[in-house]
PDB file of N, CA and C in Angstrom:
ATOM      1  N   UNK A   1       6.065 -16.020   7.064  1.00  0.00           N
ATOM      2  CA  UNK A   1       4.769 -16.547   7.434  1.00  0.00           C
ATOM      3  C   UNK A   1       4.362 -15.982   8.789  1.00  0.00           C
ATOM      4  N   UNK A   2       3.292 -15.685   8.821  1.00  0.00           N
ATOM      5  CA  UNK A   2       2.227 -15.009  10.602  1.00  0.00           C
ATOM      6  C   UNK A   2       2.180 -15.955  11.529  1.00  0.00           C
ATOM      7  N   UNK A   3       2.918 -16.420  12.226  1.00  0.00           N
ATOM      8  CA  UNK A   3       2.675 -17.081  13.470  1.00  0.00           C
ATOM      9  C   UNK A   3       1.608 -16.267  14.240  1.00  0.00           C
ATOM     10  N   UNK A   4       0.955 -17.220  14.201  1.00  0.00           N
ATOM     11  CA  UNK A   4      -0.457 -16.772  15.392  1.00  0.00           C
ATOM     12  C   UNK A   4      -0.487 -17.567  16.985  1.00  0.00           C
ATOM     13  N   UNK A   5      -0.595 -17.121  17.517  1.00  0.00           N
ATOM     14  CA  UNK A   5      -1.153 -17.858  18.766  1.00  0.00           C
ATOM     15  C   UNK A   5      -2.560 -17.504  19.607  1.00  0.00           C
ATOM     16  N   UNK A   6      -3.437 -17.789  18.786  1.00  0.00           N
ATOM     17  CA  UNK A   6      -4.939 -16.974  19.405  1.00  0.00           C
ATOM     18  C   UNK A   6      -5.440 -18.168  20.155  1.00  0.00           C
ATOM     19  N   UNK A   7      -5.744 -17.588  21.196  1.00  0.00           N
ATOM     20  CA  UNK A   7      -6.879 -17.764  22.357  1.00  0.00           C
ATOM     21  C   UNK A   7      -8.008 -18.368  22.593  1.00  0.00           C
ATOM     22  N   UNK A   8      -8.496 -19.583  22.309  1.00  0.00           N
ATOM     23  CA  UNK A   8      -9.769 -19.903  21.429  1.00  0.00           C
ATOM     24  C   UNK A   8     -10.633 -19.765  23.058  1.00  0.00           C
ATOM     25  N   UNK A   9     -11.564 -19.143  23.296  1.00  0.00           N
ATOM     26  CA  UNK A   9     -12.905 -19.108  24.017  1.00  0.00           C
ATOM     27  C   UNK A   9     -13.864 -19.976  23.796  1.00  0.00           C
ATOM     28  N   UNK A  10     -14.817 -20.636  24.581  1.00  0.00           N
ATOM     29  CA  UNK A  10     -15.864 -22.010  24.741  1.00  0.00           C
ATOM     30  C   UNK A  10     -16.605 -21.038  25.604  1.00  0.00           C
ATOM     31  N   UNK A  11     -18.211 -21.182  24.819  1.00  0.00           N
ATOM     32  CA  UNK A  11     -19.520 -20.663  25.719  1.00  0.00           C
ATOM     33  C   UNK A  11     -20.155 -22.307  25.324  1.00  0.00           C
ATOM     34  N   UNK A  12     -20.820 -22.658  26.430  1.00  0.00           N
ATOM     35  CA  UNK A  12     -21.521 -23.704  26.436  1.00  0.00           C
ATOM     36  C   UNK A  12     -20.854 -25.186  25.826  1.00  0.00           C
ATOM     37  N   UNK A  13     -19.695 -25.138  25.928  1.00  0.00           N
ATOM     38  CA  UNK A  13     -19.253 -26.436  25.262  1.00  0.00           C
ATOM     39  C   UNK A  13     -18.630 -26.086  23.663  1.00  0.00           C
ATOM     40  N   UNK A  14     -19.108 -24.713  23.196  1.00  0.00           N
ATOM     41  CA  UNK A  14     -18.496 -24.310  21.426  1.00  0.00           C
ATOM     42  C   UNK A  14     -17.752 -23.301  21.516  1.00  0.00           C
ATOM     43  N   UNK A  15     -17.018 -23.606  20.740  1.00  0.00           N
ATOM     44  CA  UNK A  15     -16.319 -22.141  20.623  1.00  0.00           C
ATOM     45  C   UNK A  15     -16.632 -21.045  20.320  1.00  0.00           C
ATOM     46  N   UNK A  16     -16.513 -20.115  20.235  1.00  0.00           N
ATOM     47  CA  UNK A  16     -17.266 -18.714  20.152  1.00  0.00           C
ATOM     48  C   UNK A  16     -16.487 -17.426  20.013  1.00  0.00           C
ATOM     49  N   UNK A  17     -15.244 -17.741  20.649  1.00  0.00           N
ATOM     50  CA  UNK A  17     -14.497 -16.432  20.345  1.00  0.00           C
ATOM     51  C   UNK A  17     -12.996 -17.254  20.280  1.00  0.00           C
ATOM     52  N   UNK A  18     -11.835 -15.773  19.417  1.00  0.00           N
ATOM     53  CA  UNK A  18     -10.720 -15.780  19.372  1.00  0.00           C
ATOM     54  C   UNK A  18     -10.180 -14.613  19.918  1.00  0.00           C
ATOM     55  N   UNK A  19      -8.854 -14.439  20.423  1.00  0.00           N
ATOM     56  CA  UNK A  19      -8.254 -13.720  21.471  1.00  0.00           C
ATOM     57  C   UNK A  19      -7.231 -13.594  20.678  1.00  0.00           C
ATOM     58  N   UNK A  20      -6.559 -12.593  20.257  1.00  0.00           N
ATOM     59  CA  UNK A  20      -5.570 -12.467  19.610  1.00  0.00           C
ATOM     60  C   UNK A  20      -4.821 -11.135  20.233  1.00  0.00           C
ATOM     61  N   UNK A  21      -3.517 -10.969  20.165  1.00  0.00           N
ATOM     62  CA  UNK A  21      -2.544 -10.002  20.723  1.00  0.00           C
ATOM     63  C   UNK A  21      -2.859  -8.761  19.771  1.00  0.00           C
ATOM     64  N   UNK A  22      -2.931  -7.418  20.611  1.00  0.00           N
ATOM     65  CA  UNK A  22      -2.949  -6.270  19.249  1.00  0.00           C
ATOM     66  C   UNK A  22      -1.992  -6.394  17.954  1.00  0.00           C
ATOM     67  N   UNK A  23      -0.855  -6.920  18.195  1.00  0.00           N
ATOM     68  CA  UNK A  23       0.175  -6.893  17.651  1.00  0.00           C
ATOM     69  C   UNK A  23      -0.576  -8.297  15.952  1.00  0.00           C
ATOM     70  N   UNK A  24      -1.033  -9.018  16.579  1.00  0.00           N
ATOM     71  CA  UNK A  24      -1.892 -10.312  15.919  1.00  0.00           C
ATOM     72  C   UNK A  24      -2.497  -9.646  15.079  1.00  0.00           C
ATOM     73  N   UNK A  25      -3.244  -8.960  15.531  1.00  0.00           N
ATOM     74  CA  UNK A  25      -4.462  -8.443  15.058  1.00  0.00           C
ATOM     75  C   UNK A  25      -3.877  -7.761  14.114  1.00  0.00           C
ATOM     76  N   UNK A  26      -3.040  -6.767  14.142  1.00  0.00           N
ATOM     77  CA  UNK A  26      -2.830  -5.606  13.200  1.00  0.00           C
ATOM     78  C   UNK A  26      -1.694  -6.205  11.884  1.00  0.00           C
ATOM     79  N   UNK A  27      -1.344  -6.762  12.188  1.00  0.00           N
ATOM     80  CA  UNK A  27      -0.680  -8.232  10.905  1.00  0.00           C
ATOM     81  C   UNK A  27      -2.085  -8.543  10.310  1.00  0.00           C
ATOM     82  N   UNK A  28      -2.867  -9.142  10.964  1.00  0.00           N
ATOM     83  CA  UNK A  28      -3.781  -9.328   9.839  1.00  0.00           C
ATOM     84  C   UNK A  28      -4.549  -9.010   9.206  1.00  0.00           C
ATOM     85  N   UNK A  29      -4.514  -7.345  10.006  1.00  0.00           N
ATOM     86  CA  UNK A  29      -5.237  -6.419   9.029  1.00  0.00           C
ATOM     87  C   UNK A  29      -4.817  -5.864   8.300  1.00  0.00           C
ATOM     88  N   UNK A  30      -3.456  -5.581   8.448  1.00  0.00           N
ATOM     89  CA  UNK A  30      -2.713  -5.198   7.169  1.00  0.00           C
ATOM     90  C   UNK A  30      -2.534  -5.900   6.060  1.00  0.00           C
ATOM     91  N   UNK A  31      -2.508  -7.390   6.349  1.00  0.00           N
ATOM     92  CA  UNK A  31      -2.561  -8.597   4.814  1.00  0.00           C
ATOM     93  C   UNK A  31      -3.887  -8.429   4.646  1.00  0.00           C
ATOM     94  N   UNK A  32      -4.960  -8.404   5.499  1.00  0.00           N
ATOM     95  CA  UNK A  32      -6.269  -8.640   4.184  1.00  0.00           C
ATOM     96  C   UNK A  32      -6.087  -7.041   3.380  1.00  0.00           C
ATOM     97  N   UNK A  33      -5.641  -5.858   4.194  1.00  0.00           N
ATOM     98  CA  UNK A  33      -5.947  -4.587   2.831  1.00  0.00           C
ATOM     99  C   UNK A  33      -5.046  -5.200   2.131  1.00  0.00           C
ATOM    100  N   UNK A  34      -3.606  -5.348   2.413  1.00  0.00           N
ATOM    101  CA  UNK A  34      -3.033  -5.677   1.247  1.00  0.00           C
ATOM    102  C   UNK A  34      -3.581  -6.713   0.176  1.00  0.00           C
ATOM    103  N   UNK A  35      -4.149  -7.517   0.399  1.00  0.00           N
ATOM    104  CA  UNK A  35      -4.603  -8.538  -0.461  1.00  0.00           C
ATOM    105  C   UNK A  35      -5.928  -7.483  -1.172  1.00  0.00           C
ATOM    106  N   UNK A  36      -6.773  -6.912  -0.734  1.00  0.00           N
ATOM    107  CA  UNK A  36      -7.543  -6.140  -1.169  1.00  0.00           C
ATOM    108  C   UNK A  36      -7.306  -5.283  -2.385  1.00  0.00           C
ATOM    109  N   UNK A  37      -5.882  -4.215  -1.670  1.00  0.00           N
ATOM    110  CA  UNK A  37      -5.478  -3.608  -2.620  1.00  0.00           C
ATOM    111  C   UNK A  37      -5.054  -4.787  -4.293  1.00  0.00           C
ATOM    112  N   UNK A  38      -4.503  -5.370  -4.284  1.00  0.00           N
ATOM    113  CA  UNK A  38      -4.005  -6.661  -4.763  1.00  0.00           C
ATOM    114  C   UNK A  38      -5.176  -6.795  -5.677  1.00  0.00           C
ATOM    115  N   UNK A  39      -6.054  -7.257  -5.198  1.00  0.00           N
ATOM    116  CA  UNK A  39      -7.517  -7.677  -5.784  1.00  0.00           C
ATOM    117  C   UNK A  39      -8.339  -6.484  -6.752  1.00  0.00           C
ATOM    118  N   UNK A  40      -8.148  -5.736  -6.487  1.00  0.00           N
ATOM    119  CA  UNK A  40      -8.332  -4.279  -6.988  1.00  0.00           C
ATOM    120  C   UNK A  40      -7.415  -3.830  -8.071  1.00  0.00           C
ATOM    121  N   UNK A  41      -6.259  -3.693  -7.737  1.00  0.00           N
ATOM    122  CA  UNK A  41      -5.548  -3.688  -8.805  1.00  0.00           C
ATOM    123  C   UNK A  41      -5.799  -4.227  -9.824  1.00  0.00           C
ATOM    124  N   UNK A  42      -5.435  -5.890  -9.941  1.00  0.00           N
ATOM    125  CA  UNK A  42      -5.507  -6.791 -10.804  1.00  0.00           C
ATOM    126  C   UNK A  42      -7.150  -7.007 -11.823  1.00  0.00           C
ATOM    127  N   UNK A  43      -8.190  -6.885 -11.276  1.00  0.00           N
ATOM    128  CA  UNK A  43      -9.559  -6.183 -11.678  1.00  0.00           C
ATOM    129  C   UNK A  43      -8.937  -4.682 -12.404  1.00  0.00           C
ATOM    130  N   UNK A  44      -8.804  -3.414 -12.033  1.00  0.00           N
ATOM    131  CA  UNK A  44      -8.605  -2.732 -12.763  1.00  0.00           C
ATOM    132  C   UNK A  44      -7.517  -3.222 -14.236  1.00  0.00           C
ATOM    133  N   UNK A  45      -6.727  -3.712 -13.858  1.00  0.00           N
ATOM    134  CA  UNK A  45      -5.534  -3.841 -14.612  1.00  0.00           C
ATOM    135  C   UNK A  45      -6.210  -5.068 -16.034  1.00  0.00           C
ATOM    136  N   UNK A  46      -7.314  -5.428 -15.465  1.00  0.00           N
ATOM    137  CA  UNK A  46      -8.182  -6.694 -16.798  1.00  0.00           C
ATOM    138  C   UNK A  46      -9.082  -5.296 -17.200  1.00  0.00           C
ATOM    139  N   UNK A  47      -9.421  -4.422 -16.778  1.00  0.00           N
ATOM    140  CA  UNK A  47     -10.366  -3.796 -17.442  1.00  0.00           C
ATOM    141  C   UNK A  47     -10.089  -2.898 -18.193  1.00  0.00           C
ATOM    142  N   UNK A  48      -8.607  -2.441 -17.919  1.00  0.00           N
ATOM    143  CA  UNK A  48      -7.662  -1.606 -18.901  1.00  0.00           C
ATOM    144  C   UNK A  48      -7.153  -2.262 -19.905  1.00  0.00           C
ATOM    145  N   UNK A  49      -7.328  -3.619 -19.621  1.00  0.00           N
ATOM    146  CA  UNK A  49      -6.103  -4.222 -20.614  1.00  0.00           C
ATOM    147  C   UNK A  49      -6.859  -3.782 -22.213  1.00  0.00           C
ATOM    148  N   UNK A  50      -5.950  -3.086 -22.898  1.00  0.00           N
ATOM    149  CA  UNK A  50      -5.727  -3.324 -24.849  1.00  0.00           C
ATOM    150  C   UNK A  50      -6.137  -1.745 -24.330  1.00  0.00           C
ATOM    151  N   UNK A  51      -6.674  -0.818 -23.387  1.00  0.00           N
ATOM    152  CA  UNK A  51      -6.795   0.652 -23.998  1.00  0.00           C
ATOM    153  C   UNK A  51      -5.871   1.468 -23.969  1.00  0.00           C
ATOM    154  N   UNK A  52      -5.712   2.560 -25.213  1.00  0.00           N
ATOM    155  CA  UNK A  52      -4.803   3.367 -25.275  1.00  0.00           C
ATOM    156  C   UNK A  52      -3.698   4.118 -23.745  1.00  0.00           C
ATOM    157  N   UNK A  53      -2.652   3.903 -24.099  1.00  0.00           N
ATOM    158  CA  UNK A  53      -1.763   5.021 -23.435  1.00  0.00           C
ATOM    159  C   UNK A  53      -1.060   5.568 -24.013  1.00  0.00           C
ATOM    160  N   UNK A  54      -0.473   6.439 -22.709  1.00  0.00           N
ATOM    161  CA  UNK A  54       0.715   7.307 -23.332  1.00  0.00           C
ATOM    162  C   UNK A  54       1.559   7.288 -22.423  1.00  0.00           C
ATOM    163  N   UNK A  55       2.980   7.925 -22.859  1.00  0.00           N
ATOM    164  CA  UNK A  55       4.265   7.618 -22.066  1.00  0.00           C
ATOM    165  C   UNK A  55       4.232   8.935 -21.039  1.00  0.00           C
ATOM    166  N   UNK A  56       4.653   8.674 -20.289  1.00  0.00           N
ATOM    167  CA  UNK A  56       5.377   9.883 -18.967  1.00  0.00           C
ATOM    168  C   UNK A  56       5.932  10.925 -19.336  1.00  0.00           C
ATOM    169  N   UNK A  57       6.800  11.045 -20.267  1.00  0.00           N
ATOM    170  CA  UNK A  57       7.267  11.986 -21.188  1.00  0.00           C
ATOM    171  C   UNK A  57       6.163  12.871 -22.260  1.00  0.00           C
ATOM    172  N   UNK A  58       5.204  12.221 -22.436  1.00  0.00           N
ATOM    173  CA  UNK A  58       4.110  12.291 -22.857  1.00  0.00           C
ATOM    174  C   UNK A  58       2.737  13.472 -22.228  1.00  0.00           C
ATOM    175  N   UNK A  59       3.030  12.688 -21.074  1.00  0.00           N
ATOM    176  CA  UNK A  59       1.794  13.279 -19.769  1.00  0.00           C
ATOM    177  C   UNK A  59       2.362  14.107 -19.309  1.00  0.00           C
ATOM    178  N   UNK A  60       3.828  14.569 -18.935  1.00  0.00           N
ATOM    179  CA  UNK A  60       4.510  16.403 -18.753  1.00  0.00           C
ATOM    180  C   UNK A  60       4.025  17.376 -19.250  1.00  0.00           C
ATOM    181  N   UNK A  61       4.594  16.757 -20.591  1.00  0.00           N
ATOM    182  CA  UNK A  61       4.493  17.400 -22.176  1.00  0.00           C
ATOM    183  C   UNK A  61       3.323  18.282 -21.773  1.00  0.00           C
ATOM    184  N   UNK A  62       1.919  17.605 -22.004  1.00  0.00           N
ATOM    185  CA  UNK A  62       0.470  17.733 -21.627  1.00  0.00           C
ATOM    186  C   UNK A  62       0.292  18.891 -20.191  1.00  0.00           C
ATOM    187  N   UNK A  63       0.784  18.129 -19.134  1.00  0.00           N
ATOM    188  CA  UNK A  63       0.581  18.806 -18.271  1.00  0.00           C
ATOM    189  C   UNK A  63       1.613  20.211 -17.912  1.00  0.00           C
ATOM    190  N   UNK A  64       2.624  20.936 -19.107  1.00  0.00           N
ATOM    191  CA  UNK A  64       3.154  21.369 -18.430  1.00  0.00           C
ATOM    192  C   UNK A  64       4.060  21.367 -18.385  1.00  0.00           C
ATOM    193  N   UNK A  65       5.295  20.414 -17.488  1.00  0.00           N
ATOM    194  CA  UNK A  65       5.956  20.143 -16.993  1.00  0.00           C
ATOM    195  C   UNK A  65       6.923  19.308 -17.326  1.00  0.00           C
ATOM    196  N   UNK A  66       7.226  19.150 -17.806  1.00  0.00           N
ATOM    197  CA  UNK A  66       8.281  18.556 -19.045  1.00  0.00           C
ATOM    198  C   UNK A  66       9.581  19.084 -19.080  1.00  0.00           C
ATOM    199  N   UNK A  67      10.525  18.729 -18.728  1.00  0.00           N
ATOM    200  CA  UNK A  67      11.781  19.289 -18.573  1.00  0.00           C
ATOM    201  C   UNK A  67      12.213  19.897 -17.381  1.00  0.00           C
ATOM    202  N   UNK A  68      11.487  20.241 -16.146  1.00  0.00           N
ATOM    203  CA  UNK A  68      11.627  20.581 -14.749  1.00  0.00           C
ATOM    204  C   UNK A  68      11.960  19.471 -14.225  1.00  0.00           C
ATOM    205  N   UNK A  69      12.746  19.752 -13.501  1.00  0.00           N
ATOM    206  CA  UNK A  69      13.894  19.121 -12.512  1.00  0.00           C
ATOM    207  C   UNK A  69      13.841  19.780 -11.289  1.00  0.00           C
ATOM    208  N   UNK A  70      13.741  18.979 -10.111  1.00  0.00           N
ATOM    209  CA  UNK A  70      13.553  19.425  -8.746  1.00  0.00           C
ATOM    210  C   UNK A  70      15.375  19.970  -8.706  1.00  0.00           C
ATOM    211  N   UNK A  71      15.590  21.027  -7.682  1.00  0.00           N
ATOM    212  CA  UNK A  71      16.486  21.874  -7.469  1.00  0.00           C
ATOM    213  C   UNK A  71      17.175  20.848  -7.079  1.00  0.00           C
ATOM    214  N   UNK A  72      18.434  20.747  -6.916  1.00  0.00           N
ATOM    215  CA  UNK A  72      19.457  19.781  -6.410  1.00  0.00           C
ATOM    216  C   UNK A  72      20.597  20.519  -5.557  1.00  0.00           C
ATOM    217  N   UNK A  73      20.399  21.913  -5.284  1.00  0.00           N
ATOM    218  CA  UNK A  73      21.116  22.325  -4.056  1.00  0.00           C
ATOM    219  C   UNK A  73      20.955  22.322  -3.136  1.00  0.00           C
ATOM    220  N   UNK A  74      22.705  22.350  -2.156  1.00  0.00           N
ATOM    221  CA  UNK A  74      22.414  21.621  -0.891  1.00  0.00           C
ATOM    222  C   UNK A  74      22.669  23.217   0.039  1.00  0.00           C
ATOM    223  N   UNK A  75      21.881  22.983   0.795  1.00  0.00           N
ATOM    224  CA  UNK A  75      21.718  24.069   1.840  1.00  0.00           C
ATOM    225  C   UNK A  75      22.342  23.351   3.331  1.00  0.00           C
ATOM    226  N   UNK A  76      23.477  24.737   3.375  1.00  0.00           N
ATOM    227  CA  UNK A  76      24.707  23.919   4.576  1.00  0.00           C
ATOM    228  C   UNK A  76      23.913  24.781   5.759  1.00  0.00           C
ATOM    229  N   UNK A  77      23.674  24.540   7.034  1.00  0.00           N
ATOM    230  CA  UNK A  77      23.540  25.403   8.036  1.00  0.00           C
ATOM    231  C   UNK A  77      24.162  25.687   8.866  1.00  0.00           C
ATOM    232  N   UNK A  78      24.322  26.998   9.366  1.00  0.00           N
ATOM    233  CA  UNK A  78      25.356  27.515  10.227  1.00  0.00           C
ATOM    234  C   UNK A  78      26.828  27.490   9.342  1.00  0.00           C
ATOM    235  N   UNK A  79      26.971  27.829   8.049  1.00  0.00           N
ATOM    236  CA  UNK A  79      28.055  28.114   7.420  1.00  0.00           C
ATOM    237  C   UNK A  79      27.724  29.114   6.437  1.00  0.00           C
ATOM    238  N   UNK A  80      28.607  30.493   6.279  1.00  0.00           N
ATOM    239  CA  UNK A  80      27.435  31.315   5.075  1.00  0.00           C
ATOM    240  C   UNK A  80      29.309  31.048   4.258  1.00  0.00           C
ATOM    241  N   UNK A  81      28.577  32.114   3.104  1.00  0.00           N
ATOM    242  CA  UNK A  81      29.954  31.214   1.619  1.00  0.00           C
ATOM    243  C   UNK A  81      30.733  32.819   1.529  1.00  0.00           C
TER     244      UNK A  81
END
């Protein structure tokens, strides 16, 4: 949970402003995108729901690339063989 400790400011007797630490601030801008992203998703994800796909194995196939495997050798430095 975000512990806050903001600053509350009074013009004329009302409040009017909040004071928050950069550190404050940037917590809670990162939860509202995240919640955004979130919100977005879940909207896309109702508007897809029941249409066709296809598998990953599928979309290679298509694109190409299907059976490539990133290199898995290790490169030693400052040692030759």
């Amino acid at each position: 949970m975000l512990k806050l400790k903001p600053e509350i400011w009074s013009k004329d007797g009302k409040k009017q402003f909040v004071v928050l630490s950069y550190e404050q601030y940037e917590a809670i801008r990162e939860r509202l995108e995240d919640a955004e992203d979130a919100r977005l998703l879940q909207e896309s994800r109702k508007r897809q729901a029941g249409a066709p796909t296809i598998s990953l194995a599928e979309m290679k196939r298509r694109l190409g690339i299907a059976g490539h495997r990133p290199s898995r050798r290790v490169h030693r430095v400052g040692k030759s063989r």
